[in-house]
N, C-alpha and C. Protein backbone atom coordinates (compact mmCIF):
# COMPACT_ATOMS: atom_id res chain seq x y z
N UNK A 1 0.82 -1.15 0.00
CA UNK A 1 0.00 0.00 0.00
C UNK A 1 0.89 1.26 0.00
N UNK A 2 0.24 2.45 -1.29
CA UNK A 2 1.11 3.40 -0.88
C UNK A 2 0.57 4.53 -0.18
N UNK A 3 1.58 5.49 0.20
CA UNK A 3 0.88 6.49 1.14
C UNK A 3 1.27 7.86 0.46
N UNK A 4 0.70 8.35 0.03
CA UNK A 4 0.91 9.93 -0.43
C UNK A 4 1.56 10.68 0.77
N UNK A 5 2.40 11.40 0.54
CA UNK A 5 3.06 12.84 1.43
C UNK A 5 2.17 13.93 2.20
N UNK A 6 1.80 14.02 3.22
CA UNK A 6 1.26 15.65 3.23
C UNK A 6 1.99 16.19 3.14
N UNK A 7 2.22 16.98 1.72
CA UNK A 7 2.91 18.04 1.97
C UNK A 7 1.94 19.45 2.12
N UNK A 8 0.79 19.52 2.27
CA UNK A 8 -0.08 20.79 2.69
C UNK A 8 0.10 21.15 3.90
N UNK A 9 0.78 20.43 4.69
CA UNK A 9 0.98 20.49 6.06
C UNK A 9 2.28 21.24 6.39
N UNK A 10 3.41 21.43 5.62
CA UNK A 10 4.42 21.92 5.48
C UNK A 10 3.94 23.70 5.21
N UNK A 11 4.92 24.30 5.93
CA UNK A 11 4.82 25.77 5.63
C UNK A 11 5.35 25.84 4.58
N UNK A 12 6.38 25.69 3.79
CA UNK A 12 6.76 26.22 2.62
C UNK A 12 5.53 25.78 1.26
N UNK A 13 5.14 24.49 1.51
CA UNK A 13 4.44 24.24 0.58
C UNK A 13 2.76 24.66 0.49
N UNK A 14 2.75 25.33 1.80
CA UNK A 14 2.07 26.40 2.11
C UNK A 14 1.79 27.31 1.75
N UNK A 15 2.77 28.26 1.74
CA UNK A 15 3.06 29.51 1.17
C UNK A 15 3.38 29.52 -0.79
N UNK A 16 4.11 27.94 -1.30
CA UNK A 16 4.01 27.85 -2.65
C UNK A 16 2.11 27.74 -3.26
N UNK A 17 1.51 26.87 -2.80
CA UNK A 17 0.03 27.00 -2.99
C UNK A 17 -0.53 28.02 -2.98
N UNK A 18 -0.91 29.00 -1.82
CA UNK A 18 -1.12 30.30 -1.74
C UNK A 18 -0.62 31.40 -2.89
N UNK A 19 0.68 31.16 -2.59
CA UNK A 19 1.36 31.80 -3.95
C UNK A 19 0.90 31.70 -5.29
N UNK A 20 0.51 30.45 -5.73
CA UNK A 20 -0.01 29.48 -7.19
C UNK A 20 -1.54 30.44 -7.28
N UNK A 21 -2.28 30.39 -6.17
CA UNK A 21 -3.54 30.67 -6.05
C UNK A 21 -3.81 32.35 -6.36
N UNK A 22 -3.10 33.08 -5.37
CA UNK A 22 -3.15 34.47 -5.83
C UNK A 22 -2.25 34.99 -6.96
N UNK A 23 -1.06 34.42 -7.48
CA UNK A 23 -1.10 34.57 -8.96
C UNK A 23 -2.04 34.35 -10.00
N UNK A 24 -2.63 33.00 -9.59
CA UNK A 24 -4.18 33.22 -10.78
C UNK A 24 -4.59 33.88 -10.72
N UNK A 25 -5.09 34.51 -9.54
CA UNK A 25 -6.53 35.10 -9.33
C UNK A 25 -5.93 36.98 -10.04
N UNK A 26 -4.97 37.37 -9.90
CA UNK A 26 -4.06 38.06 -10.59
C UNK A 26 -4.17 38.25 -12.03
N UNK A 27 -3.73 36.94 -12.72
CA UNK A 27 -3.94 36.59 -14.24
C UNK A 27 -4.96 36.87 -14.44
N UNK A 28 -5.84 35.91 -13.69
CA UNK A 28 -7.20 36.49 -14.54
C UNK A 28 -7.94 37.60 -14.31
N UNK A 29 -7.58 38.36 -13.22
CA UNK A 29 -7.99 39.76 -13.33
C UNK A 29 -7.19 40.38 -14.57
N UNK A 30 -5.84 40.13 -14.43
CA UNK A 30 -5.33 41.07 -15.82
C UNK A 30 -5.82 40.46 -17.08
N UNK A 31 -6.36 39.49 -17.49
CA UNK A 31 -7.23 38.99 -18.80
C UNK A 31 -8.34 39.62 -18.59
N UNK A 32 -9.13 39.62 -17.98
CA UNK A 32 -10.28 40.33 -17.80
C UNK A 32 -10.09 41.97 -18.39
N UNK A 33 -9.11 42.21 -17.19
CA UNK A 33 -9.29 44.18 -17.94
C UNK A 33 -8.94 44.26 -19.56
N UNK A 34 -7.44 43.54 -19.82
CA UNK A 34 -6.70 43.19 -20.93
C UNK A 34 -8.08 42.79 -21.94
N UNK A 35 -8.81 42.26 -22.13
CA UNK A 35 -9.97 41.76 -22.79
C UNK A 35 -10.98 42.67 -22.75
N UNK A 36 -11.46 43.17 -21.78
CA UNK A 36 -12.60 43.86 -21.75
C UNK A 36 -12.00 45.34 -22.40
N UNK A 37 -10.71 46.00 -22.32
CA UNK A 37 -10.48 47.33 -22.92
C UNK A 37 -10.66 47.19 -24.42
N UNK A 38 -9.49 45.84 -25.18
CA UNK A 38 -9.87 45.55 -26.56
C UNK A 38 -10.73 45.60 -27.06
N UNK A 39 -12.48 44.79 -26.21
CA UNK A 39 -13.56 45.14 -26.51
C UNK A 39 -14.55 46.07 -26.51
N UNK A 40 -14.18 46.93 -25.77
CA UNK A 40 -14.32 48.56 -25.66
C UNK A 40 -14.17 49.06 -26.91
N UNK A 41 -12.50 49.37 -27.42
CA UNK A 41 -12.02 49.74 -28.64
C UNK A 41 -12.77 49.24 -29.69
N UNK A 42 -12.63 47.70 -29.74
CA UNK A 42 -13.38 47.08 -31.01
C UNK A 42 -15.14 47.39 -30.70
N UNK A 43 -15.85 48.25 -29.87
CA UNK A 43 -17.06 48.29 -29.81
C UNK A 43 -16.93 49.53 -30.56
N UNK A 44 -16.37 50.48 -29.93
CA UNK A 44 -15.75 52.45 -30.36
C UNK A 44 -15.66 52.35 -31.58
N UNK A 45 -14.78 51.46 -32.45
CA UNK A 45 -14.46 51.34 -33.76
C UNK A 45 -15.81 51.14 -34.56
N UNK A 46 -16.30 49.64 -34.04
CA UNK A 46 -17.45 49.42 -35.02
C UNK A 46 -18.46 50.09 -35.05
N UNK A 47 -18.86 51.13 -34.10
CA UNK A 47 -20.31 52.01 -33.98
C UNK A 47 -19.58 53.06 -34.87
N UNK A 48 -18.82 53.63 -34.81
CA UNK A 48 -17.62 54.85 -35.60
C UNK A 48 -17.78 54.36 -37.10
N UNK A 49 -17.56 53.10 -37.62
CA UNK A 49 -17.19 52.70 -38.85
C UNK A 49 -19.23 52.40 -39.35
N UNK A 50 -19.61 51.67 -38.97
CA UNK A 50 -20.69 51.84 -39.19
C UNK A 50 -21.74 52.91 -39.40
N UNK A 51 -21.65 53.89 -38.45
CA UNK A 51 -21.96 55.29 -38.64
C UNK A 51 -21.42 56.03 -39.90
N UNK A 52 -20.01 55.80 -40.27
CA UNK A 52 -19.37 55.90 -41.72
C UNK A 52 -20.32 55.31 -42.58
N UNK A 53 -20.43 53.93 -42.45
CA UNK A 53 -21.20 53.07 -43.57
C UNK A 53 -22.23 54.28 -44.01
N UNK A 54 -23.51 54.17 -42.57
CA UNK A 54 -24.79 54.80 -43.15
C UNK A 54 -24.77 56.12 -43.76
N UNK A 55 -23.52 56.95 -43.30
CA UNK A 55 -23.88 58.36 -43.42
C UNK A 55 -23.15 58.64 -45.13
N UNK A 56 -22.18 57.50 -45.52
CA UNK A 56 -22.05 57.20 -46.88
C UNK A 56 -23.10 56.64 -47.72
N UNK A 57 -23.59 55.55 -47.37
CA UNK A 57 -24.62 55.45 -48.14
C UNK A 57 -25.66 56.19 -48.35
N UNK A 58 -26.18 57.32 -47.31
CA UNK A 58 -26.93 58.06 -47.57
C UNK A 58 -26.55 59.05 -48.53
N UNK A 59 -25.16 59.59 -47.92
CA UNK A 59 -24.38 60.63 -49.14
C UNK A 59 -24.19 60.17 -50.99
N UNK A 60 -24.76 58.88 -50.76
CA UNK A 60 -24.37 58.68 -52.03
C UNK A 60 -25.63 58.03 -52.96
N UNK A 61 -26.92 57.76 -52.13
CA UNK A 61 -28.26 57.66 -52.44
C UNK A 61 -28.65 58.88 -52.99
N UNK A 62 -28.30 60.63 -51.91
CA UNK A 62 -28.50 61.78 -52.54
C UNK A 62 -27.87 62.46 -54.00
N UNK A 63 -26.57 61.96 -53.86
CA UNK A 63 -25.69 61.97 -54.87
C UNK A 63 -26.51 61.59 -56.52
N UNK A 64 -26.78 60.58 -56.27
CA UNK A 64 -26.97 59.47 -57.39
C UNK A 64 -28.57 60.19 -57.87
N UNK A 65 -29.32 60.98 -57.05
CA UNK A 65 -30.98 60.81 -57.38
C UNK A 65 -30.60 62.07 -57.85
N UNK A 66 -29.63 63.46 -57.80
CA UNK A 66 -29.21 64.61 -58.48
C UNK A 66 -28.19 64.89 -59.59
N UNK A 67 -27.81 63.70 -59.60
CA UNK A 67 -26.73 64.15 -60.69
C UNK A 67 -26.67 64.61 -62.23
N UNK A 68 -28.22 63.65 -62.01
CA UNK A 68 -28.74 63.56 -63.42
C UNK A 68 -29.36 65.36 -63.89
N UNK A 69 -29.76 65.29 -62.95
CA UNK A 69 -30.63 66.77 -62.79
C UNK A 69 -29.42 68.08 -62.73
N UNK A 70 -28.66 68.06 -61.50
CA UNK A 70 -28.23 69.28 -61.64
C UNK A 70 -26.34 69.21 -61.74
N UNK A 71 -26.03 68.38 -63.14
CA UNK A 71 -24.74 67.71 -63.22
C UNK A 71 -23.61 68.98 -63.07
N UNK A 72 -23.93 70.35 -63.84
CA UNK A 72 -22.83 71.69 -63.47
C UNK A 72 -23.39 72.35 -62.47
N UNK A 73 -24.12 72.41 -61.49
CA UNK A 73 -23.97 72.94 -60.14
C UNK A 73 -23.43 72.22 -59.14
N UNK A 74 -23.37 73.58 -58.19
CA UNK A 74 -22.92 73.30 -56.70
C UNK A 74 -24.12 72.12 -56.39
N UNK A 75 -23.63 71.01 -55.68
CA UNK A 75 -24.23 70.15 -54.47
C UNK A 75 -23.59 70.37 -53.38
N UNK A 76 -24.19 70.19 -52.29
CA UNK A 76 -24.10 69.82 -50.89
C UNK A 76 -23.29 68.04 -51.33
N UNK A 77 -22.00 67.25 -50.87
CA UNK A 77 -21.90 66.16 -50.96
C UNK A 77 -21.55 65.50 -49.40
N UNK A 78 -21.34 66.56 -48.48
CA UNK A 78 -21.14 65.76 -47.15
C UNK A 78 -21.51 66.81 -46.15
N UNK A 79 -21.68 66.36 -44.88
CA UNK A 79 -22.26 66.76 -43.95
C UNK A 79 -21.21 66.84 -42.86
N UNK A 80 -20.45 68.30 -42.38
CA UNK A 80 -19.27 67.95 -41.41
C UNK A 80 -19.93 68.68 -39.77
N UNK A 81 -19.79 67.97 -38.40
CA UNK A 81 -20.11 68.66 -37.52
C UNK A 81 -19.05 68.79 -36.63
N UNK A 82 -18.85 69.85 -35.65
CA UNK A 82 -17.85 69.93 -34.93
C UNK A 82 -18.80 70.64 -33.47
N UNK A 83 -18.26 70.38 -32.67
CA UNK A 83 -18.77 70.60 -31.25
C UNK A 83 -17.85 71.59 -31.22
N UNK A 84 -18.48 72.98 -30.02
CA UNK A 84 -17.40 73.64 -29.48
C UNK A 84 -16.92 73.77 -28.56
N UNK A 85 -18.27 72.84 -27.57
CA UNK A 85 -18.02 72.75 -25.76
C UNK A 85 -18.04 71.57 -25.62
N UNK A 86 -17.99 70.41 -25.89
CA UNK A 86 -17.51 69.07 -25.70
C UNK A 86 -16.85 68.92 -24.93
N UNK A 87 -15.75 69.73 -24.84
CA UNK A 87 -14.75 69.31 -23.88
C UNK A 87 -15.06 69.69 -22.32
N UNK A 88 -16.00 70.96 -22.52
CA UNK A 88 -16.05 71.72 -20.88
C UNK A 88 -17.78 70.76 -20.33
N UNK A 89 -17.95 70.08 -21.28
CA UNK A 89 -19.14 69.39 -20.76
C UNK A 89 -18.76 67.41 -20.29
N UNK A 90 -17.65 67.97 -20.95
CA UNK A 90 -16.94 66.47 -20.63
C UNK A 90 -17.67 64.88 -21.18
N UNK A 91 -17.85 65.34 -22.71
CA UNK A 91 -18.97 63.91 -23.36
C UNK A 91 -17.55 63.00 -23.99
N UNK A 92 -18.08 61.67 -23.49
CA UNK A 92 -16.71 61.10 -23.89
C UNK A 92 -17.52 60.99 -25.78
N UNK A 93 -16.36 60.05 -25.71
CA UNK A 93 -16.66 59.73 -27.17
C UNK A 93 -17.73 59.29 -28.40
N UNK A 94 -18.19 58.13 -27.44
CA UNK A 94 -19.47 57.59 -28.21
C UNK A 94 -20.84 58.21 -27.61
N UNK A 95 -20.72 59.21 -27.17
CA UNK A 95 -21.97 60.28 -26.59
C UNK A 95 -21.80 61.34 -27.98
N UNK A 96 -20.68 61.70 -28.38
CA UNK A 96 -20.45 62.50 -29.31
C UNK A 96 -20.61 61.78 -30.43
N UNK A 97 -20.19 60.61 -30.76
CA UNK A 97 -20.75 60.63 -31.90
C UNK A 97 -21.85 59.89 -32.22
N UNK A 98 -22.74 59.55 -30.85
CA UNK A 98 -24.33 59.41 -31.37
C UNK A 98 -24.65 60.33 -31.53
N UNK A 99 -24.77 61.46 -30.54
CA UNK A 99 -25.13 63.19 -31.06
C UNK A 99 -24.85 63.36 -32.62
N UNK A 100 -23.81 63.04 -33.00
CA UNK A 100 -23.06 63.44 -34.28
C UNK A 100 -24.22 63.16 -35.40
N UNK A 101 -24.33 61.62 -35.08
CA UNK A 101 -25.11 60.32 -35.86
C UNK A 101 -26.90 61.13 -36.10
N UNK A 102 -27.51 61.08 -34.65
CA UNK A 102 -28.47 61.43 -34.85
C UNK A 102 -28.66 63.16 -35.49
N UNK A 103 -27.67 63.73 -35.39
CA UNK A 103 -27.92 65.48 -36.17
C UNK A 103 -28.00 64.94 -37.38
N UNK A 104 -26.40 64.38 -37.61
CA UNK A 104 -26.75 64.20 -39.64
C UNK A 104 -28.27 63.54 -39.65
N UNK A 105 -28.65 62.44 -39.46
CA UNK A 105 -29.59 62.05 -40.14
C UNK A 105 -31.35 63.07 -39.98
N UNK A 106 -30.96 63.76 -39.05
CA UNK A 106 -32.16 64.72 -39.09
C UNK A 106 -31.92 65.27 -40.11
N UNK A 107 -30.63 65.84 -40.76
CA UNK A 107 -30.82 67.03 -41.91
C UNK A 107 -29.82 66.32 -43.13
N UNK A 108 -30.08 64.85 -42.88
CA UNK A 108 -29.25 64.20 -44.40
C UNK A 108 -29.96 63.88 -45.52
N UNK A 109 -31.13 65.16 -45.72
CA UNK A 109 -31.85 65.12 -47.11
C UNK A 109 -31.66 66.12 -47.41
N UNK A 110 -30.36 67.39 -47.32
CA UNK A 110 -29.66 68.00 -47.99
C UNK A 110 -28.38 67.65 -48.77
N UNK A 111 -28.22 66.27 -48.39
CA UNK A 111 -27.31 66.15 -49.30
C UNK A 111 -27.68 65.75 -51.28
N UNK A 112 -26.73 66.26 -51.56
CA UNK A 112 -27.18 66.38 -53.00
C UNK A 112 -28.03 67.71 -53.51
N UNK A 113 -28.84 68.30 -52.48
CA UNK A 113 -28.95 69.52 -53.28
C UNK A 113 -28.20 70.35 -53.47
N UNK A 114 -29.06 71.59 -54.15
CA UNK A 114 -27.96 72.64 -54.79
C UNK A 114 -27.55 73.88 -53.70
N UNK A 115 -26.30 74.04 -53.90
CA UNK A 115 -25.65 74.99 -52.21
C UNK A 115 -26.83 76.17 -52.80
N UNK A 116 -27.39 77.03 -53.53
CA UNK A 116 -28.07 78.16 -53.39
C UNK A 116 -29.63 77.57 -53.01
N UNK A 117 -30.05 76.80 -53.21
CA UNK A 117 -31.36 76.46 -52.67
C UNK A 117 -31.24 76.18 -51.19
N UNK A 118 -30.18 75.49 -50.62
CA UNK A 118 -29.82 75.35 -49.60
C UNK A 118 -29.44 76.76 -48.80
N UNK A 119 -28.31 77.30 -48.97
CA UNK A 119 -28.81 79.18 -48.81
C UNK A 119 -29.84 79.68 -48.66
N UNK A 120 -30.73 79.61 -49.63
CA UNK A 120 -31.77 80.78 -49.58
C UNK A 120 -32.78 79.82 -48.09
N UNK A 121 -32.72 78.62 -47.92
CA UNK A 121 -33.50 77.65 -47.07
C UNK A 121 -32.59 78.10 -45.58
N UNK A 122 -31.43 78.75 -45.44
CA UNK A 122 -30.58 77.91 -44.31
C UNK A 122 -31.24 78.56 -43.07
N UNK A 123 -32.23 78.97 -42.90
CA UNK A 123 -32.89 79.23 -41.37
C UNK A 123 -33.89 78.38 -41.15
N UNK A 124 -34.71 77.49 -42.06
CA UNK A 124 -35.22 76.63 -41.95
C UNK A 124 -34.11 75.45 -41.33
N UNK A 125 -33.18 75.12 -42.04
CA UNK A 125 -32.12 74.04 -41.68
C UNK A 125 -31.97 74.59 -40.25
N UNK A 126 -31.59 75.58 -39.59
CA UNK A 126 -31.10 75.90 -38.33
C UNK A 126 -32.14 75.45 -37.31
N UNK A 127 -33.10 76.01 -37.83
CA UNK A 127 -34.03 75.96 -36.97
C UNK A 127 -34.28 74.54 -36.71
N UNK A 128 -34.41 73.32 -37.92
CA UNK A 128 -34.90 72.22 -37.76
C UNK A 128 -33.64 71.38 -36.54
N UNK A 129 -32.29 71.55 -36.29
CA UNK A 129 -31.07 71.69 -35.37
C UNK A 129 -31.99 72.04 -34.15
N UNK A 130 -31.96 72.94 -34.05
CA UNK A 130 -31.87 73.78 -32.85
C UNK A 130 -33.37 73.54 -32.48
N UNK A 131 -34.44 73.36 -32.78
CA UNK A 131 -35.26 73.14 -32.24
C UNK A 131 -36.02 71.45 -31.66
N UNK A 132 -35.14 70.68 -32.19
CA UNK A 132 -34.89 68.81 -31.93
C UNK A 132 -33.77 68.80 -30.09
N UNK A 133 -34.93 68.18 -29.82
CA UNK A 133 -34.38 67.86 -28.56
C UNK A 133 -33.33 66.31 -29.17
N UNK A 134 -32.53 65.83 -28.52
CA UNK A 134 -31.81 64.60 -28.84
C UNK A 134 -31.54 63.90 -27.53
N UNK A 135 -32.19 62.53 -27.21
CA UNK A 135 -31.75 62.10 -26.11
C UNK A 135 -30.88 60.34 -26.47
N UNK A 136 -29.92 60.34 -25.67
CA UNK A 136 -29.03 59.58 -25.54
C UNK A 136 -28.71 59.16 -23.84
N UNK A 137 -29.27 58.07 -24.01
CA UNK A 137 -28.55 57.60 -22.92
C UNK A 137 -30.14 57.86 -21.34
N UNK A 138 -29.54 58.73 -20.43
CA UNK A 138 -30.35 59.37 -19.91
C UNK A 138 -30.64 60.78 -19.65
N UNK A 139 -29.56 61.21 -20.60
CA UNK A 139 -29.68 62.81 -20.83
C UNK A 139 -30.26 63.20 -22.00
N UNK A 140 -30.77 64.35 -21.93
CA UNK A 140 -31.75 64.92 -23.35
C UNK A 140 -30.50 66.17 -23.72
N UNK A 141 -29.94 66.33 -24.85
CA UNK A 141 -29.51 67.04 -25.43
C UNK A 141 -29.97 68.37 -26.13
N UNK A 142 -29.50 69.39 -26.30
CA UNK A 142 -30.21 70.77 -27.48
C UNK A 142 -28.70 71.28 -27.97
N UNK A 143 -28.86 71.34 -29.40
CA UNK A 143 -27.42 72.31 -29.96
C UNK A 143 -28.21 73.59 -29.93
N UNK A 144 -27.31 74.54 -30.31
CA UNK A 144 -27.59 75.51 -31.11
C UNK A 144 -26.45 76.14 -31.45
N UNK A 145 -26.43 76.50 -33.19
CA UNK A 145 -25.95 76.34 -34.00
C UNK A 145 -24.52 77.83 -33.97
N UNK A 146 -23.37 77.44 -33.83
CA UNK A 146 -22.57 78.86 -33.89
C UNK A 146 -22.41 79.12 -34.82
N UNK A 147 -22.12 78.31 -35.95
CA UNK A 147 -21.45 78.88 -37.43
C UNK A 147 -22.20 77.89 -38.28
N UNK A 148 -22.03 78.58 -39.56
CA UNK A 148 -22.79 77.34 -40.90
C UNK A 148 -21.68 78.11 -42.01
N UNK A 149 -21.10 77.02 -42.33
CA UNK A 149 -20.44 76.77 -43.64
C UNK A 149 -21.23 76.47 -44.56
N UNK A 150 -22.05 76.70 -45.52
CA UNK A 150 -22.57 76.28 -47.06
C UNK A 150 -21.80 76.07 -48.10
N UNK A 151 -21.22 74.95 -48.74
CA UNK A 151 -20.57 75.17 -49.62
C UNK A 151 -20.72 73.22 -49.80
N UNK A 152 -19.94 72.92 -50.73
CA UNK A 152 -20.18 71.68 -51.01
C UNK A 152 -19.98 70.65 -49.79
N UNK A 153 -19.54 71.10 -48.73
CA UNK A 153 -19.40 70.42 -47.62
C UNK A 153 -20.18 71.28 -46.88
N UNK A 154 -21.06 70.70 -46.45
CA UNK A 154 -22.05 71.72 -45.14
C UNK A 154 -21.32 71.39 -43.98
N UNK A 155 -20.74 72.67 -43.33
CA UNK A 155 -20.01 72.86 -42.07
C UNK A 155 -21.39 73.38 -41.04
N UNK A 156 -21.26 72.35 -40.28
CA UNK A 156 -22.23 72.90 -38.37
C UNK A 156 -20.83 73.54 -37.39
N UNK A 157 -20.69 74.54 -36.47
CA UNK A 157 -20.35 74.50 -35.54
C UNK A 157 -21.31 74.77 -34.37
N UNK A 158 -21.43 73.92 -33.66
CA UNK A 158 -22.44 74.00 -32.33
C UNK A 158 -22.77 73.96 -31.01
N UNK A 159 -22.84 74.03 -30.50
CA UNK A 159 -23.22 74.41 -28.97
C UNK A 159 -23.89 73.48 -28.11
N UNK A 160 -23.41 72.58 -27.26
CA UNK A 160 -24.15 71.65 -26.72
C UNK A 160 -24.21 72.05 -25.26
N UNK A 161 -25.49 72.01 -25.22
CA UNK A 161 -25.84 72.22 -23.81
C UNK A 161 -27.20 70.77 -23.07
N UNK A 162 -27.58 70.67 -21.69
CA UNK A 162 -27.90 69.39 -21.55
C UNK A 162 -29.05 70.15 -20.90
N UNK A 163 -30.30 69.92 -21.29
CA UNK A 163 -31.69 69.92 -20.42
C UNK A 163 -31.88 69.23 -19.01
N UNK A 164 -32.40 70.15 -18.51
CA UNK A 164 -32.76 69.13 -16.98
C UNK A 164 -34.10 68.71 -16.94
């Protein structure tokens, strides 16, 4: 008959077990964060790239239904927005660019028209901005509008402030 060792009974082999044990528990905390940041990024990326997708395909649905029509004028072909208080309101990233997401598509049936019809319209466009509440998350959003670029790229600069 054989007899196995206690060695659990030994202090050193004590302190090696213990040791074995809170190094895992270690590892797999650092896999965990190590994993969960990557998937963060790869979440940031794909809502970012996707948001690309739609706001191209839309740019290029408008594109395609005017060209025929108004082939030597100005079009509107993209939609650019820039925040100016972002930073002092402290919106991380993917708060900004759902804000971003949901503005274009309120006013992404200017793309493809002509920049002077769009001009002679642009207080209607402001207004349709500035008067859309936008909620994300559990906050309700309002821009209002600092600057407008018209030109084949429609430039927003805007003003975000948060409703209570």
């Amino acid at each position: 008959m054989m007899h196995i060792p206690t060695y659990y009974k030994r202090r050193g082999w004590q302190r090696f077990f213990a040791g074995v044990i809170a190094g895992a528990i270690i590892a797999y905390g650092l896999l965990l964060y190590v994993s969960g940041s990557l998937l963060e990024h790869w979440v940031e990326e794909n809502i970012r790239l996707r948001g690309k997708l739609t706001e191209l395909e839309s740019a290029y649905e408008g594109l395609l239904n005017t060209q025929e029509e108004e082939e030597k004028q100005f079009t509107v072909q993209q939609i650019e927005i820039a925040f100016t208080n972002d930073k002092r309101l402290q919106l991380d990233r993917l708060t900004k660019h759902q804000l971003e997401t949901l503005i274009k598509h309120e006013i992404e049936n200017v793309i493809g028209k002509n920049v002077e019809e769009i001009g002679k319209n642009r207080d209607l466009l402001i207004k349709a901005i500035e008067n859309k509440r936008f909620r994300i998350d559990d906050f309700t959003y309002q821009v209002e509008v600092v600057q407008l670029i018209i030109y084949t790229q429609l430039s927003f600069e805007l003003s975000i402030s948060i409703d209570t």
